[in-house]
Protein backbone atom coordinates (compact mmCIF):
# COMPACT_ATOMS: atom_id res chain seq x y z
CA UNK A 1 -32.23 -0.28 -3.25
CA UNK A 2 -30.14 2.14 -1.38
CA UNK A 3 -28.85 2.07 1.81
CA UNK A 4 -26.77 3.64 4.35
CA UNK A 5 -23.20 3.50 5.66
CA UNK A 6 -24.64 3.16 9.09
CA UNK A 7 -26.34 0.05 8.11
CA UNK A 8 -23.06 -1.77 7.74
CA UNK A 9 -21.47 -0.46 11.00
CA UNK A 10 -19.49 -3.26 12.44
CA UNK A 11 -17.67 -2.32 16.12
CA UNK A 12 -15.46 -4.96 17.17
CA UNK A 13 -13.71 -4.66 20.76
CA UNK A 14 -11.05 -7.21 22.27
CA UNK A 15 -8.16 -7.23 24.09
CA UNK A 16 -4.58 -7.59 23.17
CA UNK A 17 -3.17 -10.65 25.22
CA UNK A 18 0.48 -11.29 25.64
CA UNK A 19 0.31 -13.93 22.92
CA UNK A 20 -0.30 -11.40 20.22
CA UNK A 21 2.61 -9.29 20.82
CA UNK A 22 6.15 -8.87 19.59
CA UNK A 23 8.80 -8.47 21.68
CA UNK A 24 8.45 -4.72 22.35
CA UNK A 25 4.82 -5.60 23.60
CA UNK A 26 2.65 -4.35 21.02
CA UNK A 27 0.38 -6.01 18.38
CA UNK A 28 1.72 -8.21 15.63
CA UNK A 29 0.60 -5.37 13.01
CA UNK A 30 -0.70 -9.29 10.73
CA UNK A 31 -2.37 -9.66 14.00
CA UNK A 32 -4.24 -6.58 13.80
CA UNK A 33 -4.70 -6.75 10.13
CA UNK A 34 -6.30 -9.88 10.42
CA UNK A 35 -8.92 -8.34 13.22
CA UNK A 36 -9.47 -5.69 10.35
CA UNK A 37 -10.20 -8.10 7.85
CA UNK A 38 -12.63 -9.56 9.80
CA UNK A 39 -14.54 -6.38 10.87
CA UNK A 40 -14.40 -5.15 7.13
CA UNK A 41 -16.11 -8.57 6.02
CA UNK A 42 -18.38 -8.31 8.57
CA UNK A 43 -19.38 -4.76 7.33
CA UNK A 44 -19.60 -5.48 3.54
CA UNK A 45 -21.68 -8.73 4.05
CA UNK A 46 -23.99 -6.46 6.36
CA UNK A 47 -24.50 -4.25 3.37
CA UNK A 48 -24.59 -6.55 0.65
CA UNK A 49 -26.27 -9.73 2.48
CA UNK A 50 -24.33 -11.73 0.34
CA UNK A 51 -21.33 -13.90 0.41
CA UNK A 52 -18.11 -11.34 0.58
CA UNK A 53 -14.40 -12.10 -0.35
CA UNK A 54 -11.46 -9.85 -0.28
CA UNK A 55 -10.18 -8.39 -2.88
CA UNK A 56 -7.53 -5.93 -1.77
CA UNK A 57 -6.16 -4.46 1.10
CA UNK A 58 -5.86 -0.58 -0.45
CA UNK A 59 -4.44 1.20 2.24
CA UNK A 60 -3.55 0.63 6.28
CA UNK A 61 -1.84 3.00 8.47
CA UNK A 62 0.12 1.61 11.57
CA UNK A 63 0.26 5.07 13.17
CA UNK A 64 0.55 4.44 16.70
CA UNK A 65 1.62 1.05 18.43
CA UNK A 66 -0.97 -1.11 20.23
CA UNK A 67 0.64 -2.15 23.58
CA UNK A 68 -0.47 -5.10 25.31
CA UNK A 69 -3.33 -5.03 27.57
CA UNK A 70 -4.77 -2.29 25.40
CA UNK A 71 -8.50 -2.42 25.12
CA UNK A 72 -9.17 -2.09 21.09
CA UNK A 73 -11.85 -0.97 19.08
CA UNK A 74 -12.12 -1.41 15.19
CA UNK A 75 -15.27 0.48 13.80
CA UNK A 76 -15.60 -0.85 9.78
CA UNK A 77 -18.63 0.49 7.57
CA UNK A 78 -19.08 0.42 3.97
CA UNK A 79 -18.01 3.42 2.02
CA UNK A 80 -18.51 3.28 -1.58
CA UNK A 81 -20.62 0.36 -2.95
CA UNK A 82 -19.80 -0.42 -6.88
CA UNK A 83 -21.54 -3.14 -9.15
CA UNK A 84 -20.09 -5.99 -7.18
CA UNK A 85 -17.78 -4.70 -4.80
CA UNK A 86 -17.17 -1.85 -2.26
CA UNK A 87 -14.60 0.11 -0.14
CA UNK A 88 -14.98 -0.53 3.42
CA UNK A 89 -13.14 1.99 5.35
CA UNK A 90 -11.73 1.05 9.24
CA UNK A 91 -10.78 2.88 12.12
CA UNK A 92 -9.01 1.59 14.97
CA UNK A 93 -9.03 2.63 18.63
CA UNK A 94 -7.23 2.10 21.68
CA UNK A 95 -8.82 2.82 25.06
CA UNK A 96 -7.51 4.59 28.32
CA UNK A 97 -7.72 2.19 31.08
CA UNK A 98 -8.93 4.96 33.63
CA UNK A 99 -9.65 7.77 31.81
CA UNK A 100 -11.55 5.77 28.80
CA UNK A 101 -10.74 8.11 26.72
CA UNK A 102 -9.96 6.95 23.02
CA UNK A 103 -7.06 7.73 20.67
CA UNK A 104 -7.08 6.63 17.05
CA UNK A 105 -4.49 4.63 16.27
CA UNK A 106 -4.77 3.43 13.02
CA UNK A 107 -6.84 3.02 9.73
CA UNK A 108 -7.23 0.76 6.77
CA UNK A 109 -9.03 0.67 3.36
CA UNK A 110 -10.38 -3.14 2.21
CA UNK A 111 -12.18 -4.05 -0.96
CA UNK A 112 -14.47 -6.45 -0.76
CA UNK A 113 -16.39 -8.22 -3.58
CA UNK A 114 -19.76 -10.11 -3.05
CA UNK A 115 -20.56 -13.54 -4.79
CA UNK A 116 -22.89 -15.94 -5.63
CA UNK A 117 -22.65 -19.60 -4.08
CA UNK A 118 -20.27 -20.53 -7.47
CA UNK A 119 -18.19 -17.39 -6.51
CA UNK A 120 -19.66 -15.11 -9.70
CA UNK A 121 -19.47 -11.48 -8.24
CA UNK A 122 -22.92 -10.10 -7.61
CA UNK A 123 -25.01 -6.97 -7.77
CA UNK A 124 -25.19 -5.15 -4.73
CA UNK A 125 -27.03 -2.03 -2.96
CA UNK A 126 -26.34 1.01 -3.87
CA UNK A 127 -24.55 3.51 -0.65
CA UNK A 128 -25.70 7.05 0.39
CA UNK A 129 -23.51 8.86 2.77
CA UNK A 130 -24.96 10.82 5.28
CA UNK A 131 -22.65 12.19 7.13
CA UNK A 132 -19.73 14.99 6.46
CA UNK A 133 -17.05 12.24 6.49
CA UNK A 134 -18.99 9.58 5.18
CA UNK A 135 -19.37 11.83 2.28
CA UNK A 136 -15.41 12.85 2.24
CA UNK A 137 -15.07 8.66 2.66
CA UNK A 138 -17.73 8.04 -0.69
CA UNK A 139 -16.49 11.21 -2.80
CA UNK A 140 -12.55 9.84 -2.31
CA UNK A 141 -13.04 6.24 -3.32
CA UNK A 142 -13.97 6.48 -6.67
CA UNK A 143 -10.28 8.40 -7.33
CA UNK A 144 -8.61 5.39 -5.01
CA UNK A 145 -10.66 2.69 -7.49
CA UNK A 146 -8.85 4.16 -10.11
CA UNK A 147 -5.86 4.95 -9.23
CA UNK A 148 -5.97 1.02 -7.96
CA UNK A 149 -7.46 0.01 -11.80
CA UNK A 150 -4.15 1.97 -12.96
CA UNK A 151 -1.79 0.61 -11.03
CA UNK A 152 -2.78 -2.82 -11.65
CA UNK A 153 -3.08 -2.12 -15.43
CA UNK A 154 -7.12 -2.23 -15.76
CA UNK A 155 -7.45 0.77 -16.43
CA UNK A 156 -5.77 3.03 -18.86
CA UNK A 157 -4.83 6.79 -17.83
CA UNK A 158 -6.82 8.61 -20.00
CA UNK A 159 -9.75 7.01 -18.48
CA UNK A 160 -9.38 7.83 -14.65
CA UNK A 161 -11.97 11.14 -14.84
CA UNK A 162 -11.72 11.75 -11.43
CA UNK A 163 -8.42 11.70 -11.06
CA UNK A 164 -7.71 14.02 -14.41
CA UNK A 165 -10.45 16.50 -12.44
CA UNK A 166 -8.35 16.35 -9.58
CA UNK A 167 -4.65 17.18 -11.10
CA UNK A 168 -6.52 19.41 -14.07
């Protein structure tokens, strides 16, 4: 089976309360990675129908400060799907109060793995991108898996095709 990185969109919007903020008035950034966690889970169980943990947190981006008050918008969706696991790539928004209009903010990269009931990692579907970034999104994870693989020492140098193709 094959499906879709549509299928796994996962929009989450909330506000950011005083409560949540540090003393300059914008997000705890563990505050907003934990709202990203929660929309990438959200996502990979979507595509997988399975139980999903995390595995890694590959990449965020705190670009731009989240200010109290601000109306926020994370948009997760699977973007690679492996055996068992798969990159789930989120964007966040913030929202204008009067004009509406939104500015990206910041970004993230999750892994998540689905399991079994016993926690054994499980097949999944199978992703096809559709659109231009989607397939920018699909066509870049496979070099961040193995960079990751290298890094950690799973995977030896030689081995990392795509990123070889990429440096020559």
């Amino acid at each position: 089976m094959v499906k879709t990185p549509k299928e796994s969109l996962t929009i989450l919007t909330d506000m950011v309360l005083p409560g949540e903020t540090n003393p300059l008035g914008n997000l705890f950034g563990g505050e907003l990675l934990a709202r990203m966690d929660r929309a990438c889970s959200i996502a990979a169980q979507r595509h997988s129908r399975k139980i999903v943990v995390t595995a890694s947190v590959n990449h965020v981006a705190f670009n731009k400060a989240v200010p109290v008050g601000s109306v926020v918008t994370l948009e997760a969706k699977v973007s690679r799907a492996f055996n068992s696991s798969m990159e789930i790539y989120v964007d966040v928004w913030i929202e204008d109060r009067e004009s509406q209009k939104r500015t990206k903010v910041n970004e993230g990269i999750y892994t998540f793995v689905a399991v079994d009931k016993t926690g054994t990692p499980t097949k999944i579907p199978q992703i096809h991108p559709e659109t231009k970034l989607e397939k920018e999104r699909f066509e870049s994870a496979l070099r961040r898996k193995q960079l990751s693989l290298i890094l950690s020492g799973k995977m030896n140098p030689k081995d990392a095709t795509e990123l070889k193709a990429l440096f020559g």
